[in-house]
PDB file of N, CA and C in Angstrom:
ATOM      1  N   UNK A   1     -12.962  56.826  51.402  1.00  0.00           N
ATOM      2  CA  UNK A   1     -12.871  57.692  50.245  1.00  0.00           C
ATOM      3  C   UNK A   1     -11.575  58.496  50.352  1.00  0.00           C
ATOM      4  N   UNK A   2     -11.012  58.696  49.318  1.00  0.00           N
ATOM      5  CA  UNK A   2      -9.549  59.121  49.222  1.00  0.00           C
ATOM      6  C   UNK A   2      -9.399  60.015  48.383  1.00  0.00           C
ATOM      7  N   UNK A   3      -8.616  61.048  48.375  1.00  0.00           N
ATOM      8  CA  UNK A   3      -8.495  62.080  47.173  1.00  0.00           C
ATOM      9  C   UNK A   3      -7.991  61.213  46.191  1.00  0.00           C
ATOM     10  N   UNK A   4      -8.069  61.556  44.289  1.00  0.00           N
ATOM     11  CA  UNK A   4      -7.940  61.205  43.503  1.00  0.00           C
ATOM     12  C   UNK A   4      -6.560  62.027  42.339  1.00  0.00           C
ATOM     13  N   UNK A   5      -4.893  61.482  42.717  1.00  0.00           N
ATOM     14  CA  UNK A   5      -3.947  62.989  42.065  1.00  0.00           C
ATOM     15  C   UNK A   5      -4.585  62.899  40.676  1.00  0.00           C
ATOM     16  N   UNK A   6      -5.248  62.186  39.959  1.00  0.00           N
ATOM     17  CA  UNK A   6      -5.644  61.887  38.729  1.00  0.00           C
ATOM     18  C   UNK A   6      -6.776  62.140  38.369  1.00  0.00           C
ATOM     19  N   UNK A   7      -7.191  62.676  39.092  1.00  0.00           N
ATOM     20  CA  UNK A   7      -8.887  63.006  38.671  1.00  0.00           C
ATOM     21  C   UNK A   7      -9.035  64.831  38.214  1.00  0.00           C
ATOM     22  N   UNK A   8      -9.368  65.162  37.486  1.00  0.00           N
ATOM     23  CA  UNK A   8      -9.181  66.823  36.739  1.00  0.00           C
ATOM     24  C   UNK A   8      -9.676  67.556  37.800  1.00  0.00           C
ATOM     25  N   UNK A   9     -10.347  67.107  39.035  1.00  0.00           N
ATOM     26  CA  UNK A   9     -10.709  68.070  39.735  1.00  0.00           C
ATOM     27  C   UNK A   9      -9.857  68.685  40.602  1.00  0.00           C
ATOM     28  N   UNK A  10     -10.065  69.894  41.123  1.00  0.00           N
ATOM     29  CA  UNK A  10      -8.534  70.476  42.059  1.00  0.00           C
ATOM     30  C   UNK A  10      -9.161  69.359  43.443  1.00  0.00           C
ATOM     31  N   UNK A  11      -7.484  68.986  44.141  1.00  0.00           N
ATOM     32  CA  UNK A  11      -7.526  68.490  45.576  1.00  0.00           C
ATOM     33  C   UNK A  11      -7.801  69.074  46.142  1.00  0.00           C
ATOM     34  N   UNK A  12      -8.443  70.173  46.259  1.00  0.00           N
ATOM     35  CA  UNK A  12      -9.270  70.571  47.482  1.00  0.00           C
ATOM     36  C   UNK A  12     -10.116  70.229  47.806  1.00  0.00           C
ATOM     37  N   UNK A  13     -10.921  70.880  45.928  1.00  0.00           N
ATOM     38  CA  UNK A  13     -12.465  70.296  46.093  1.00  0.00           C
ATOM     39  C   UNK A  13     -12.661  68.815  46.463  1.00  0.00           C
ATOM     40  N   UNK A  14     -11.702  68.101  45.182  1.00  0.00           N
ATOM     41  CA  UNK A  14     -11.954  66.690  46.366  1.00  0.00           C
ATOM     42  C   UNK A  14     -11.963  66.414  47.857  1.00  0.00           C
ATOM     43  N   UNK A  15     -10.991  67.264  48.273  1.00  0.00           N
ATOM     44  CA  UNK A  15     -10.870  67.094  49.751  1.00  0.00           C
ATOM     45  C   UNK A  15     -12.361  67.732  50.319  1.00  0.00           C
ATOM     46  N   UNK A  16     -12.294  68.932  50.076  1.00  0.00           N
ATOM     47  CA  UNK A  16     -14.295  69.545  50.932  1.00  0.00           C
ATOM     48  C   UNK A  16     -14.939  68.664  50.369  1.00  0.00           C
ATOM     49  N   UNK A  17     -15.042  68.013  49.090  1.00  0.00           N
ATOM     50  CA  UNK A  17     -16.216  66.753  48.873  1.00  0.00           C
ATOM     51  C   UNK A  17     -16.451  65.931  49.738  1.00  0.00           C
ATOM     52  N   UNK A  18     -15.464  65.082  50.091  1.00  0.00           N
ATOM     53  CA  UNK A  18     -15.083  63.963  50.648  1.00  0.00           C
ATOM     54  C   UNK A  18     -15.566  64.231  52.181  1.00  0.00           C
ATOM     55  N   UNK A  19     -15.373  65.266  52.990  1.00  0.00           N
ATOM     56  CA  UNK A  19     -15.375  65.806  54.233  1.00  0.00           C
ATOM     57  C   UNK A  19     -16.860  65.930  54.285  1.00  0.00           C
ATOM     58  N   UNK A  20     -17.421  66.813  53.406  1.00  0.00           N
ATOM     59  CA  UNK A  20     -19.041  66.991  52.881  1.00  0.00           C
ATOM     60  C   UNK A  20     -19.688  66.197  53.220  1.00  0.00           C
ATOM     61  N   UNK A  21     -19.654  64.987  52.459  1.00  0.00           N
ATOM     62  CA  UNK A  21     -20.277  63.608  52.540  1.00  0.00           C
ATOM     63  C   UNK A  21     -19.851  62.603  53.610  1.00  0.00           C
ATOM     64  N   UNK A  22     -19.138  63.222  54.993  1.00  0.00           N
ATOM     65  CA  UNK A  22     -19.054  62.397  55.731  1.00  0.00           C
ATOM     66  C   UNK A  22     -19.977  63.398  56.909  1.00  0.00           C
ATOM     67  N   UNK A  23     -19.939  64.501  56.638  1.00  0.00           N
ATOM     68  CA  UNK A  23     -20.466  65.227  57.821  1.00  0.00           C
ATOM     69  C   UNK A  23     -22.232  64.543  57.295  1.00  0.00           C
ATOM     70  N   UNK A  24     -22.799  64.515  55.653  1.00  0.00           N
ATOM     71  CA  UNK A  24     -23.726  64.776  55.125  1.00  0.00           C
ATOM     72  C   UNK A  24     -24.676  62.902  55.791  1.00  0.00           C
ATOM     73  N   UNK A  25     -23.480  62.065  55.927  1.00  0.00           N
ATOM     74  CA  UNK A  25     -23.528  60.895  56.461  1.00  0.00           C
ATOM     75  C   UNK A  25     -23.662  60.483  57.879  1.00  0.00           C
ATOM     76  N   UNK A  26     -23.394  61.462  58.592  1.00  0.00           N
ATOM     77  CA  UNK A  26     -23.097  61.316  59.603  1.00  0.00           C
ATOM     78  C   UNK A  26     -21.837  60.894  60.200  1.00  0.00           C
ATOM     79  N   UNK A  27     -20.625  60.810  59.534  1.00  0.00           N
ATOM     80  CA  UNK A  27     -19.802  60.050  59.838  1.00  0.00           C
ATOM     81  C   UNK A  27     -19.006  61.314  60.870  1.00  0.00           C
ATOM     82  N   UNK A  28     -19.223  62.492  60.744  1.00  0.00           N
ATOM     83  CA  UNK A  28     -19.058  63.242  61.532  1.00  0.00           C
ATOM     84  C   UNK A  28     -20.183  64.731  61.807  1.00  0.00           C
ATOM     85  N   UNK A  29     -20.191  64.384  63.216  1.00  0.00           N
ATOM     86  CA  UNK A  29     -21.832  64.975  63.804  1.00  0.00           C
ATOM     87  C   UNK A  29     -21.486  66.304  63.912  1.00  0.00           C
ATOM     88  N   UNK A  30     -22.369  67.018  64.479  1.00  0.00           N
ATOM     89  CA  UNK A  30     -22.506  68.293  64.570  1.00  0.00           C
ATOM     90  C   UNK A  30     -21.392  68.479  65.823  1.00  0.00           C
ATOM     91  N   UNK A  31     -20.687  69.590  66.040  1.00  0.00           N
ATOM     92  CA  UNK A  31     -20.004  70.164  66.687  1.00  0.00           C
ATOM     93  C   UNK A  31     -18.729  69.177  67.156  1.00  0.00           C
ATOM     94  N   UNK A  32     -18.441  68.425  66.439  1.00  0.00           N
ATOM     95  CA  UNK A  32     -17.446  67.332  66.278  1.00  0.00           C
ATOM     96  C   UNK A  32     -16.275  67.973  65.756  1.00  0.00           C
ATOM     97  N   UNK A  33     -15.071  67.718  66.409  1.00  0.00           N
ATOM     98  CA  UNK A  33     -13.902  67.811  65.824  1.00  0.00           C
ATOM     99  C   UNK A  33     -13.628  67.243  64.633  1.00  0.00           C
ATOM    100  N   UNK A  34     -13.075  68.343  63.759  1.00  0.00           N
ATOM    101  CA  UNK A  34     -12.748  68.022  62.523  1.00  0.00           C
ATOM    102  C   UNK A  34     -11.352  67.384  62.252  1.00  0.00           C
ATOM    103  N   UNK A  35     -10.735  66.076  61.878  1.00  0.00           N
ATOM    104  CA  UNK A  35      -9.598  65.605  61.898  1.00  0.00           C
ATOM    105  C   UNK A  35      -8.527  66.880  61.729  1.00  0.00           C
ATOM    106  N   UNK A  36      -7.593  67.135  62.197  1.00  0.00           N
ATOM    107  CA  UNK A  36      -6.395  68.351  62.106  1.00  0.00           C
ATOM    108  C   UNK A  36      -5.563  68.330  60.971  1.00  0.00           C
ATOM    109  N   UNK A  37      -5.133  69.448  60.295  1.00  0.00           N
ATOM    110  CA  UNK A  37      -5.164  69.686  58.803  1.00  0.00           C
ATOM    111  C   UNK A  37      -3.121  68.718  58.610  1.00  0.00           C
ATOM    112  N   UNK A  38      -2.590  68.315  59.903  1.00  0.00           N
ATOM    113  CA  UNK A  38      -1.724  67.373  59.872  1.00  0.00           C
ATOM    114  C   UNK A  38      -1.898  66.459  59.188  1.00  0.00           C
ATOM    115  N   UNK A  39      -3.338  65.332  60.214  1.00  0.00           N
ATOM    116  CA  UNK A  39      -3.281  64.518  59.663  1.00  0.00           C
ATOM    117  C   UNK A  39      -4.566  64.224  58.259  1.00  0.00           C
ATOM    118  N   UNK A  40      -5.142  65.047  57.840  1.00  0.00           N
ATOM    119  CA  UNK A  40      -5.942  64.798  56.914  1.00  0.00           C
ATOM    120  C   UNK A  40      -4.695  65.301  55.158  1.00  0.00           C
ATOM    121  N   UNK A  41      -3.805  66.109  55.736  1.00  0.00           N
ATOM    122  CA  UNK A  41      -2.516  65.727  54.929  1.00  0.00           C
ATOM    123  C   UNK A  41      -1.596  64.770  54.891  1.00  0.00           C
ATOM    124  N   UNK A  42      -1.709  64.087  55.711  1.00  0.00           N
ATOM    125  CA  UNK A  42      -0.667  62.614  55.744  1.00  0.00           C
ATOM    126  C   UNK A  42      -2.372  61.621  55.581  1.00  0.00           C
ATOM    127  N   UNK A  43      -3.101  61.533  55.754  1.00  0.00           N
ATOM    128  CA  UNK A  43      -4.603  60.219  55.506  1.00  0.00           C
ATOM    129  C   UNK A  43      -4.422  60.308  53.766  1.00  0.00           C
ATOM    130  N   UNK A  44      -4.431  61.455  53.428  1.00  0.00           N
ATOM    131  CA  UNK A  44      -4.384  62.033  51.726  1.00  0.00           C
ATOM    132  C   UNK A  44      -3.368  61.895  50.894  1.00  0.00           C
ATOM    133  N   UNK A  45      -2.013  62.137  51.280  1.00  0.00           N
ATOM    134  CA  UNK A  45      -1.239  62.359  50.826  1.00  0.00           C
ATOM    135  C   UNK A  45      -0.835  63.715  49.857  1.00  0.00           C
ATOM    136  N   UNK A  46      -1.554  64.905  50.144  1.00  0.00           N
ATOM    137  CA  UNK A  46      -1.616  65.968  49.785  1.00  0.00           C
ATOM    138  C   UNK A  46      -0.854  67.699  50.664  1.00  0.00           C
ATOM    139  N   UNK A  47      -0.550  68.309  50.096  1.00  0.00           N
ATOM    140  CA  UNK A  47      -0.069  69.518  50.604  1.00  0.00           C
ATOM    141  C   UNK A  47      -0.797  69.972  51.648  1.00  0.00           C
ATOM    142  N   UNK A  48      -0.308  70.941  52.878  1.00  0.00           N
ATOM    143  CA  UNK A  48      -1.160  71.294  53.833  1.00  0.00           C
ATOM    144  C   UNK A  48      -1.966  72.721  52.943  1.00  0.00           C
ATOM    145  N   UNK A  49      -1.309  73.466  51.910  1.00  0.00           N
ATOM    146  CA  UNK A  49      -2.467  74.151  51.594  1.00  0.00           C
ATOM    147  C   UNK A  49      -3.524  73.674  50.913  1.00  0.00           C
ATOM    148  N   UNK A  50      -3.374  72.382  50.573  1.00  0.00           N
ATOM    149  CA  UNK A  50      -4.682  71.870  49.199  1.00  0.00           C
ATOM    150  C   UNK A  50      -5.676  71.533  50.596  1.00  0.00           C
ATOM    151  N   UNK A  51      -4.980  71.294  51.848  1.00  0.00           N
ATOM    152  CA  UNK A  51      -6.268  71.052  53.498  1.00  0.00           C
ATOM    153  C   UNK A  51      -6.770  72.174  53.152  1.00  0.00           C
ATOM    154  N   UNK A  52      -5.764  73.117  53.975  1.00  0.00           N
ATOM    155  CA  UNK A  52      -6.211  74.757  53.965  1.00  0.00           C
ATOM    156  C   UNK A  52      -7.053  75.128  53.220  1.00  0.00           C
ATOM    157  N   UNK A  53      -6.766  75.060  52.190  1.00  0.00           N
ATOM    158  CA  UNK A  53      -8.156  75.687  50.994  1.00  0.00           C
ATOM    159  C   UNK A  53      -9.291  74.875  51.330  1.00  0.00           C
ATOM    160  N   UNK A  54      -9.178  73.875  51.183  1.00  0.00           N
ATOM    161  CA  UNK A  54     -10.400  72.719  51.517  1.00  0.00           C
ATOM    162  C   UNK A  54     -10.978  72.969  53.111  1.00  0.00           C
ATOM    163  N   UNK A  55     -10.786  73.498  54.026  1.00  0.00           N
ATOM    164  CA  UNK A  55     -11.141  73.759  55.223  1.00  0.00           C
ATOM    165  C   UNK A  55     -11.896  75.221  54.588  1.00  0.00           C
ATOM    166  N   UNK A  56     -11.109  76.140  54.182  1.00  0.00           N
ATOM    167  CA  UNK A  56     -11.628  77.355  54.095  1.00  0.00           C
ATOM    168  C   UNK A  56     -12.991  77.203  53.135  1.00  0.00           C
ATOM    169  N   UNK A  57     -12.694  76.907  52.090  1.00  0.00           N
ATOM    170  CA  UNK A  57     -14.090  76.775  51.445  1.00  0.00           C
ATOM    171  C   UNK A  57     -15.474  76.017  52.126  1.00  0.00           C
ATOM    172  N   UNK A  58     -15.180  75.118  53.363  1.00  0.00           N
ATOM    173  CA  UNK A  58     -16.034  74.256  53.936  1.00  0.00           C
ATOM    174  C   UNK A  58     -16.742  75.229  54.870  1.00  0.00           C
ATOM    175  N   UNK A  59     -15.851  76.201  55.276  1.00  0.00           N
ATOM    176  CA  UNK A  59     -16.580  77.318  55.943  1.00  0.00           C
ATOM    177  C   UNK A  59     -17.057  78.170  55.808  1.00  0.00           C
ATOM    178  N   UNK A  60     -16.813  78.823  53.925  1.00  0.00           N
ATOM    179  CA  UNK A  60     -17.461  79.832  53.748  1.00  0.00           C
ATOM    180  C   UNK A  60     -18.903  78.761  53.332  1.00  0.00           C
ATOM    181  N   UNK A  61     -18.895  77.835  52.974  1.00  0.00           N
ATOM    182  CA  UNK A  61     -20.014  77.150  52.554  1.00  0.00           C
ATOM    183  C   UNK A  61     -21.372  77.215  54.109  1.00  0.00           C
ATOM    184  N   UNK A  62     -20.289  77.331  55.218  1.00  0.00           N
ATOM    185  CA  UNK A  62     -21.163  77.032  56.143  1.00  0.00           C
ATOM    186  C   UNK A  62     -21.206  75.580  56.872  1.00  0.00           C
ATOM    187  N   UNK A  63     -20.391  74.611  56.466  1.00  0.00           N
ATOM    188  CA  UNK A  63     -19.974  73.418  56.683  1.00  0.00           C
ATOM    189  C   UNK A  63     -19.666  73.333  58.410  1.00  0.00           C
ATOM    190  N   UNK A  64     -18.096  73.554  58.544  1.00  0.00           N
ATOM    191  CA  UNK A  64     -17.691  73.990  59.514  1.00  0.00           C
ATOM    192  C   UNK A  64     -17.680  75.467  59.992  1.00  0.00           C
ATOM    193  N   UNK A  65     -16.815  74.986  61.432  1.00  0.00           N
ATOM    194  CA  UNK A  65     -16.392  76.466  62.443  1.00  0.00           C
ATOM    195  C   UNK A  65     -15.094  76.585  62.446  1.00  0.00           C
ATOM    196  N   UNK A  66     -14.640  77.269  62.828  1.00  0.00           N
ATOM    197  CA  UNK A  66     -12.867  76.962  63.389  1.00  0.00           C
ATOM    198  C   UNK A  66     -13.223  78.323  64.356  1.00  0.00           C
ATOM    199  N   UNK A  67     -12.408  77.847  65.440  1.00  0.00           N
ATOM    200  CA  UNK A  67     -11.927  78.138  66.744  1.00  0.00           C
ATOM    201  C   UNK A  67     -10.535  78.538  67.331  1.00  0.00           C
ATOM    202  N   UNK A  68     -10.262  79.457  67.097  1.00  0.00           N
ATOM    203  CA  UNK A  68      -8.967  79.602  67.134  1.00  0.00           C
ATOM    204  C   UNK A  68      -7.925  79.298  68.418  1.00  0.00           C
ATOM    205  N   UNK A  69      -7.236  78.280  68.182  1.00  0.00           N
ATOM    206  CA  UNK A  69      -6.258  78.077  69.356  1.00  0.00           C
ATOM    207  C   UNK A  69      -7.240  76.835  69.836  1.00  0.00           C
ATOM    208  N   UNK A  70      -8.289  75.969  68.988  1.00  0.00           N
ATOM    209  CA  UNK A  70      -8.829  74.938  69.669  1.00  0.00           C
ATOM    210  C   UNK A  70      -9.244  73.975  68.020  1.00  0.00           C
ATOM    211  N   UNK A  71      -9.621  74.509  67.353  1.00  0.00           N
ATOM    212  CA  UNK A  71      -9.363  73.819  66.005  1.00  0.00           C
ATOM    213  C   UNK A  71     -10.649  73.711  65.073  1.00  0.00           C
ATOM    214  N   UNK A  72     -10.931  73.450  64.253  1.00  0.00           N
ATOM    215  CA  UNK A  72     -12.156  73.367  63.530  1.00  0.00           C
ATOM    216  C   UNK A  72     -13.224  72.128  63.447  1.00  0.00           C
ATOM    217  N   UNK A  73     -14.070  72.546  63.877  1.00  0.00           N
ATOM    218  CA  UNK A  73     -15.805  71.846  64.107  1.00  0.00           C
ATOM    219  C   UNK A  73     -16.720  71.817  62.938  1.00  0.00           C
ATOM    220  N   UNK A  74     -17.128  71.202  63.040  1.00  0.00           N
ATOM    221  CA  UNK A  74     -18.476  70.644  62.020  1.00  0.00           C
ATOM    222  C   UNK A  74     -19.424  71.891  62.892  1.00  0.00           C
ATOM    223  N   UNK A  75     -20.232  72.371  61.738  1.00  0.00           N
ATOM    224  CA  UNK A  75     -20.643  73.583  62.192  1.00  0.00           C
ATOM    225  C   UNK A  75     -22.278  72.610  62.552  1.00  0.00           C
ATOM    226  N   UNK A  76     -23.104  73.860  63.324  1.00  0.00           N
ATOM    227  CA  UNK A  76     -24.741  73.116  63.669  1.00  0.00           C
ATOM    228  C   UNK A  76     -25.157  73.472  62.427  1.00  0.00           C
ATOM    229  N   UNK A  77     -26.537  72.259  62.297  1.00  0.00           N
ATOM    230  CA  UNK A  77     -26.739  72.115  61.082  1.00  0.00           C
ATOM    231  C   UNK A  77     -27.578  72.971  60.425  1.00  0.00           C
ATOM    232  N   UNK A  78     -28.230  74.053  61.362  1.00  0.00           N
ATOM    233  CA  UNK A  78     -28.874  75.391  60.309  1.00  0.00           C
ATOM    234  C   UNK A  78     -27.907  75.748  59.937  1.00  0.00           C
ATOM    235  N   UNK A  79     -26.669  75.726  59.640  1.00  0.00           N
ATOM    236  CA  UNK A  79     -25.831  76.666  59.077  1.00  0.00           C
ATOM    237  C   UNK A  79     -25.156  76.027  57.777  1.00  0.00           C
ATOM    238  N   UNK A  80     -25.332  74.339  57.620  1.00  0.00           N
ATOM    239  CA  UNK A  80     -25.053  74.054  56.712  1.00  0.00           C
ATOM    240  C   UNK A  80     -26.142  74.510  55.074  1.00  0.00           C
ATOM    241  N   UNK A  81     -25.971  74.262  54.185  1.00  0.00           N
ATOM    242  CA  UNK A  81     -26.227  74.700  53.058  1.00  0.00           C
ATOM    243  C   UNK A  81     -27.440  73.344  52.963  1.00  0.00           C
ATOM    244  N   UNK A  82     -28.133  74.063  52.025  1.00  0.00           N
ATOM    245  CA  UNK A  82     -29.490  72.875  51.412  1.00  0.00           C
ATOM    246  C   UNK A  82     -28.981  72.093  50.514  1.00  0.00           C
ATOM    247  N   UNK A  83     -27.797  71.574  50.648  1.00  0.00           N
ATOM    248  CA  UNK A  83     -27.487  70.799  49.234  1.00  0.00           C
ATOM    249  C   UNK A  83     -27.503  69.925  49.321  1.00  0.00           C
TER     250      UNK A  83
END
């Protein structure tokens, strides 16, 4: 799954979608490193703030963690949202 420059939604949200539904899949587990906002801007082809925003919103959601000086985690899963 790939962000969409053509789709009306902002690249972020695509980007926390996309991330969403892989944690929501399992494709990335609980307390798992989250790909680094480098390369999920070069996998995308998108700005490092359209990551940035898309990381930040994943955390106020409760998604992920970030760790400072070690990088951002898929948060445990009481903390994710009922959605």
């Amino acid at each position: 799954m790939k962000v969409d420059q053509l789709d009306p939604m902002p690249i972020y949200e695509q980007l926390a979608r996309i991330i969403r539904e892989k944690i929501k899949a399992g494709d990335l587990q609980e307390r798992q490193l989250v790909p680094s906002e480098s390369s999920l801007q070069q996998e995308h082809g998108i700005a490092r703030g359209s990551v940035r925003r898309a990381m930040e919103l994943l955390r106020d959601e409760g998604w992920v963690i970030t760790i400072q000086g070690r990088g951002t985690f898929v948060a445990p899963r009481q903390t994710w949202p009922d959605k």
